[in-house]
Each structure stands twice: as structure tokens, then as C-alpha cells.
C-alpha atoms as a PDB file:
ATOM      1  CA  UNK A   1      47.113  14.336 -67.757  1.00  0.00           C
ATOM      2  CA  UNK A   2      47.708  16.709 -64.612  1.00  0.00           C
ATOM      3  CA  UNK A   3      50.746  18.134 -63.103  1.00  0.00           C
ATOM      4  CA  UNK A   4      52.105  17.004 -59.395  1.00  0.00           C
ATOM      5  CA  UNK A   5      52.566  20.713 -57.795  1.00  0.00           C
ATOM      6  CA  UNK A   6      54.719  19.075 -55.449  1.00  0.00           C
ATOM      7  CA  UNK A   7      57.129  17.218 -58.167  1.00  0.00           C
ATOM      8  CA  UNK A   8      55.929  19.281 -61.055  1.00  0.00           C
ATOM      9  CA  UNK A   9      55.858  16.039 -63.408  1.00  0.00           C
ATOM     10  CA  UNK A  10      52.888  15.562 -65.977  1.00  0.00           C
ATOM     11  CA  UNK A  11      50.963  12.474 -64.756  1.00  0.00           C
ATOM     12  CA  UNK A  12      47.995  10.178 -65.910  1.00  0.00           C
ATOM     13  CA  UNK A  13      45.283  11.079 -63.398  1.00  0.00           C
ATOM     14  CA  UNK A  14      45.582   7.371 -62.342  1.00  0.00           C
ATOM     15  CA  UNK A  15      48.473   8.728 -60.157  1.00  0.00           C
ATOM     16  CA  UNK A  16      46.293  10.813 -58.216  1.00  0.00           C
ATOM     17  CA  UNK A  17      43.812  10.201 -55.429  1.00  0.00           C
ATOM     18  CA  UNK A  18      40.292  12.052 -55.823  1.00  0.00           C
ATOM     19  CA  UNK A  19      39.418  14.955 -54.331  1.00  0.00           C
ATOM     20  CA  UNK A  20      36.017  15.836 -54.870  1.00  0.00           C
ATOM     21  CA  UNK A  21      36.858  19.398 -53.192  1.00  0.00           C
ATOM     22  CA  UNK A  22      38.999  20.234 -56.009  1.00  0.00           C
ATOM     23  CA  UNK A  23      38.000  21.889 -59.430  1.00  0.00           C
ATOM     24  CA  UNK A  24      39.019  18.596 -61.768  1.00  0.00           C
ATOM     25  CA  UNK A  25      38.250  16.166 -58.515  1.00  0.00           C
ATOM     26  CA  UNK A  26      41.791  15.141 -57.817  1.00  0.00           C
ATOM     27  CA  UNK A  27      44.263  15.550 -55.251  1.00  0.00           C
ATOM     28  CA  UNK A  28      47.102  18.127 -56.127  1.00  0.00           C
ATOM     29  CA  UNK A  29      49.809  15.661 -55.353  1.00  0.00           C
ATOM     30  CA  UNK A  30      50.721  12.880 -56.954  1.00  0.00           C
ATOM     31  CA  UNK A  31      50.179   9.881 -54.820  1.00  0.00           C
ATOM     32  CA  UNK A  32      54.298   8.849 -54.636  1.00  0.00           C
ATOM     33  CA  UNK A  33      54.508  12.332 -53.324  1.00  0.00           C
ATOM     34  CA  UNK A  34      51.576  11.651 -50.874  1.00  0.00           C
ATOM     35  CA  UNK A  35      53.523   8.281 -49.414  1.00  0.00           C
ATOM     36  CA  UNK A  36      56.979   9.855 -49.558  1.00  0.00           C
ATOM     37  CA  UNK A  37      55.719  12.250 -46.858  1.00  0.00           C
ATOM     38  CA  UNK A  38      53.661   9.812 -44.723  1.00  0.00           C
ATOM     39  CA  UNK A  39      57.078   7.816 -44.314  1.00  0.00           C
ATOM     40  CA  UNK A  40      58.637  10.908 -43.784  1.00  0.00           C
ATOM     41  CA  UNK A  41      56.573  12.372 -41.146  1.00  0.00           C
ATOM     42  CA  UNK A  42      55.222   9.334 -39.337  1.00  0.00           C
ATOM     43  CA  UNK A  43      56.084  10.061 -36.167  1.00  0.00           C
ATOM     44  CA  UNK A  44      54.685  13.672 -36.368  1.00  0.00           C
ATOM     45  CA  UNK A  45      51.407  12.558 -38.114  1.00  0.00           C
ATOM     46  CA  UNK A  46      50.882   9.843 -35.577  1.00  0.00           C
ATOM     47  CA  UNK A  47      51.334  12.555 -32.207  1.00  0.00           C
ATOM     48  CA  UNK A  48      49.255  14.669 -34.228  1.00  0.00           C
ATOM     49  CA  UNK A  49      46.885  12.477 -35.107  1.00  0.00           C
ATOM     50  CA  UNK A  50      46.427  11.048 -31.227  1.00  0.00           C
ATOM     51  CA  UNK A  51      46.680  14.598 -29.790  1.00  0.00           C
ATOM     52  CA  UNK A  52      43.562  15.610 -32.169  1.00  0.00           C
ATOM     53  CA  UNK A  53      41.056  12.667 -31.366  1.00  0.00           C
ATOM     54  CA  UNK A  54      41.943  12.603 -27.965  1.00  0.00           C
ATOM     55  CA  UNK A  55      41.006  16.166 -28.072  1.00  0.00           C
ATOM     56  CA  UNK A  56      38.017  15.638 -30.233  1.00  0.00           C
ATOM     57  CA  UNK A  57      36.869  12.567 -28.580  1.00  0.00           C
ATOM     58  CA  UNK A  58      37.053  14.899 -24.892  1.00  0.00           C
ATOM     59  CA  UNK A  59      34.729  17.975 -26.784  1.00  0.00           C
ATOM     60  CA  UNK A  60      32.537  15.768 -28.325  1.00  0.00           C
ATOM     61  CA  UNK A  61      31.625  12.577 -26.041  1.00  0.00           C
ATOM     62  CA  UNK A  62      27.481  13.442 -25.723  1.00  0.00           C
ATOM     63  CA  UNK A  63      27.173  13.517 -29.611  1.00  0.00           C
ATOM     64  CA  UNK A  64      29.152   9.990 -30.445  1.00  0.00           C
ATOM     65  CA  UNK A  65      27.683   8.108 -27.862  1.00  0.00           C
ATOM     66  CA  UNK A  66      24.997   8.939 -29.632  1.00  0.00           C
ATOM     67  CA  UNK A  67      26.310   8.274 -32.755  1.00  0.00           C
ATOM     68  CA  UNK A  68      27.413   4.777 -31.586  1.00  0.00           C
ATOM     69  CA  UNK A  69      24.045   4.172 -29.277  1.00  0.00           C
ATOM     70  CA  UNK A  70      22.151   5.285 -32.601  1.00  0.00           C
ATOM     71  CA  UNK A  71      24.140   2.721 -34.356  1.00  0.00           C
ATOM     72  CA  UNK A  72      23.863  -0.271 -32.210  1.00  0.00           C
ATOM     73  CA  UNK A  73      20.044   0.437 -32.088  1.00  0.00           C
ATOM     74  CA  UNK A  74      20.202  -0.436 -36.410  1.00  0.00           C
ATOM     75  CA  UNK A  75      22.348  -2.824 -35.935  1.00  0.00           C
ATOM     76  CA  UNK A  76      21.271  -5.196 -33.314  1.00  0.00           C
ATOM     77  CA  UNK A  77      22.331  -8.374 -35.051  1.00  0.00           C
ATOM     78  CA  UNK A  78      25.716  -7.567 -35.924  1.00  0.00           C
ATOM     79  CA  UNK A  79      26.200  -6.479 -32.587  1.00  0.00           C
ATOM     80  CA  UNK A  80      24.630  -9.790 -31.021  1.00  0.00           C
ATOM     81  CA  UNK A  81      26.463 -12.090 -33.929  1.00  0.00           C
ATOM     82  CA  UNK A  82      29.828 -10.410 -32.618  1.00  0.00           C
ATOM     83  CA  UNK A  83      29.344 -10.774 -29.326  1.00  0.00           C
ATOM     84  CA  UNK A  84      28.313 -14.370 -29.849  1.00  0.00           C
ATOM     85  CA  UNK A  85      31.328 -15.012 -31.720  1.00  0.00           C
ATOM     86  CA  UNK A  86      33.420 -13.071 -28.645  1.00  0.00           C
ATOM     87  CA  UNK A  87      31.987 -15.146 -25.981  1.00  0.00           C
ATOM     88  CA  UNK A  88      32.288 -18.059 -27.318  1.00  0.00           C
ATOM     89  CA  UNK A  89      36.107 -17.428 -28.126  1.00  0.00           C
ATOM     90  CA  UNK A  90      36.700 -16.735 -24.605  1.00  0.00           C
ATOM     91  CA  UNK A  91      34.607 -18.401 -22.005  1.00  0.00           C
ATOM     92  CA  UNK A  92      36.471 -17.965 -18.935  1.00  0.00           C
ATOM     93  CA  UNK A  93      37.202 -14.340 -19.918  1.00  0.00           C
ATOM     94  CA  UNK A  94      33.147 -14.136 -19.918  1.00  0.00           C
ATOM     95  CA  UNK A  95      32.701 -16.032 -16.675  1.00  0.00           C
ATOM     96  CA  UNK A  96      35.087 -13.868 -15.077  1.00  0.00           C
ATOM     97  CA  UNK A  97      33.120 -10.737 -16.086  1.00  0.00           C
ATOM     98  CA  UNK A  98      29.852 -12.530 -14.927  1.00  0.00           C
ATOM     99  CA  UNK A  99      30.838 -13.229 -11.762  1.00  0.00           C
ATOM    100  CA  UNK A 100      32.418  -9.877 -11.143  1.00  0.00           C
ATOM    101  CA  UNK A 101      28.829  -8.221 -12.560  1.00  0.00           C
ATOM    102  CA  UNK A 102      26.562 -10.595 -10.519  1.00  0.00           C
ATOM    103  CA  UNK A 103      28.740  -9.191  -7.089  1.00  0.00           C
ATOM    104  CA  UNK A 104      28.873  -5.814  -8.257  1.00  0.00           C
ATOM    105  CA  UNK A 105      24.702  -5.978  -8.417  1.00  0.00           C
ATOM    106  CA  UNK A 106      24.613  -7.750  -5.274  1.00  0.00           C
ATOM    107  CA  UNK A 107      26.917  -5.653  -3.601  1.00  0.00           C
ATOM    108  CA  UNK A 108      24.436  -2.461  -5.057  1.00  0.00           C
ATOM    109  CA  UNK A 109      21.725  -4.610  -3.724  1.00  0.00           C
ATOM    110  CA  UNK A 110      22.916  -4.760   0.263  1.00  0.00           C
ATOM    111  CA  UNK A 111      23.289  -1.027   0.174  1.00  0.00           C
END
């Protein structure tokens, strides 16, 4: 059993998420507590929450391309498979993008 700091009831530790930060592993809130403020503060968390990766995403672009390229590289044939799967979904979306790459190169080409 473990008290909610927030609601001060005694609950199972079912009722809270884990935490492996804290002394006993689990979250000081009960999880009700944790989704009562979500719903409360959804608006808020969601500009905060855009604001931050945007800002995060602006700082750090050289180390998760890498991330992703490094990914992609392990991962060849999930990334083939979903393209597959993409192109053959949507062929005129993937002829259109052909033909606009194929001028593009020639266009590179004349220059």
C-alpha cells in the first residue's frame, strides 16, 4: 500500500504507474490523479508539448538525422516492406512523384 500525495488516500500500488527514479519505483500520484490533470490541462500540455519539440527538434537536427539515418541503415527491410506496402497503396501518388523527380534530375542535368 502507498499514499497518493496528491489525494492523500492509501492505495494498492496497482494504482500507481512506475517510476524507477523514485525510492519504492512508483509514481507519487495515483494514476486517477495523473488523468484528472491531463483532462484538465490538455490544452496547456499540448502548446507545451509542441513548443518543446519544435524547439528541441530546431537544437538538435544533426544528432537525429543521425539517429534516424543510423536506424534506417538496421532496418533496411522494414523500411523497404513499408514502402512497398505505400506504393502500392497509392500508385498515381508514386507516379506523380516520379515524374516530378525524373524532371527535377533532368532539369539539374541541362544546367
Amino acid at each position: 500500500m502507498k499514499i497518493c500525495c496528491k489525494c492523500k488516500r492509501e492505495l494498492p500500488y496497482e494504482c500507481f504507474s512506475k517510476n524507477k527514479n523514485e525510492k519504492d519505483g512508483y509514481h507519487r500520484e495515483c494514476k486517477e490523479d495523473v488523468k484528472a490533470y491531463q483532462l484538465a490541462n490538455k490544452e496547456y500540455l499540448k502548446s507545451y508539448q509542441q513548443k518543446y519539440q519544435s524547439v528541441y527538434r530546431t537544437e538538435n537536427y544533426d544528432k537525429l538525422m543521425g539517429y534516424d539515418a543510423e536506424w534506417r541503415k538496421n532496418n533496411r527491410d522494414k523500411v523497404r516492406s513499408y514502402v512497398a506496402k505505400s506504393n502500392a497503396k497509392n500508385p498515381q501518388r508514386m507516379k506523380d512523384y516520379m515524374k516530378a523527380y525524373n524532371q527535377r534530375k533532368k532539369n539539374k542535368n541541362d544546367q
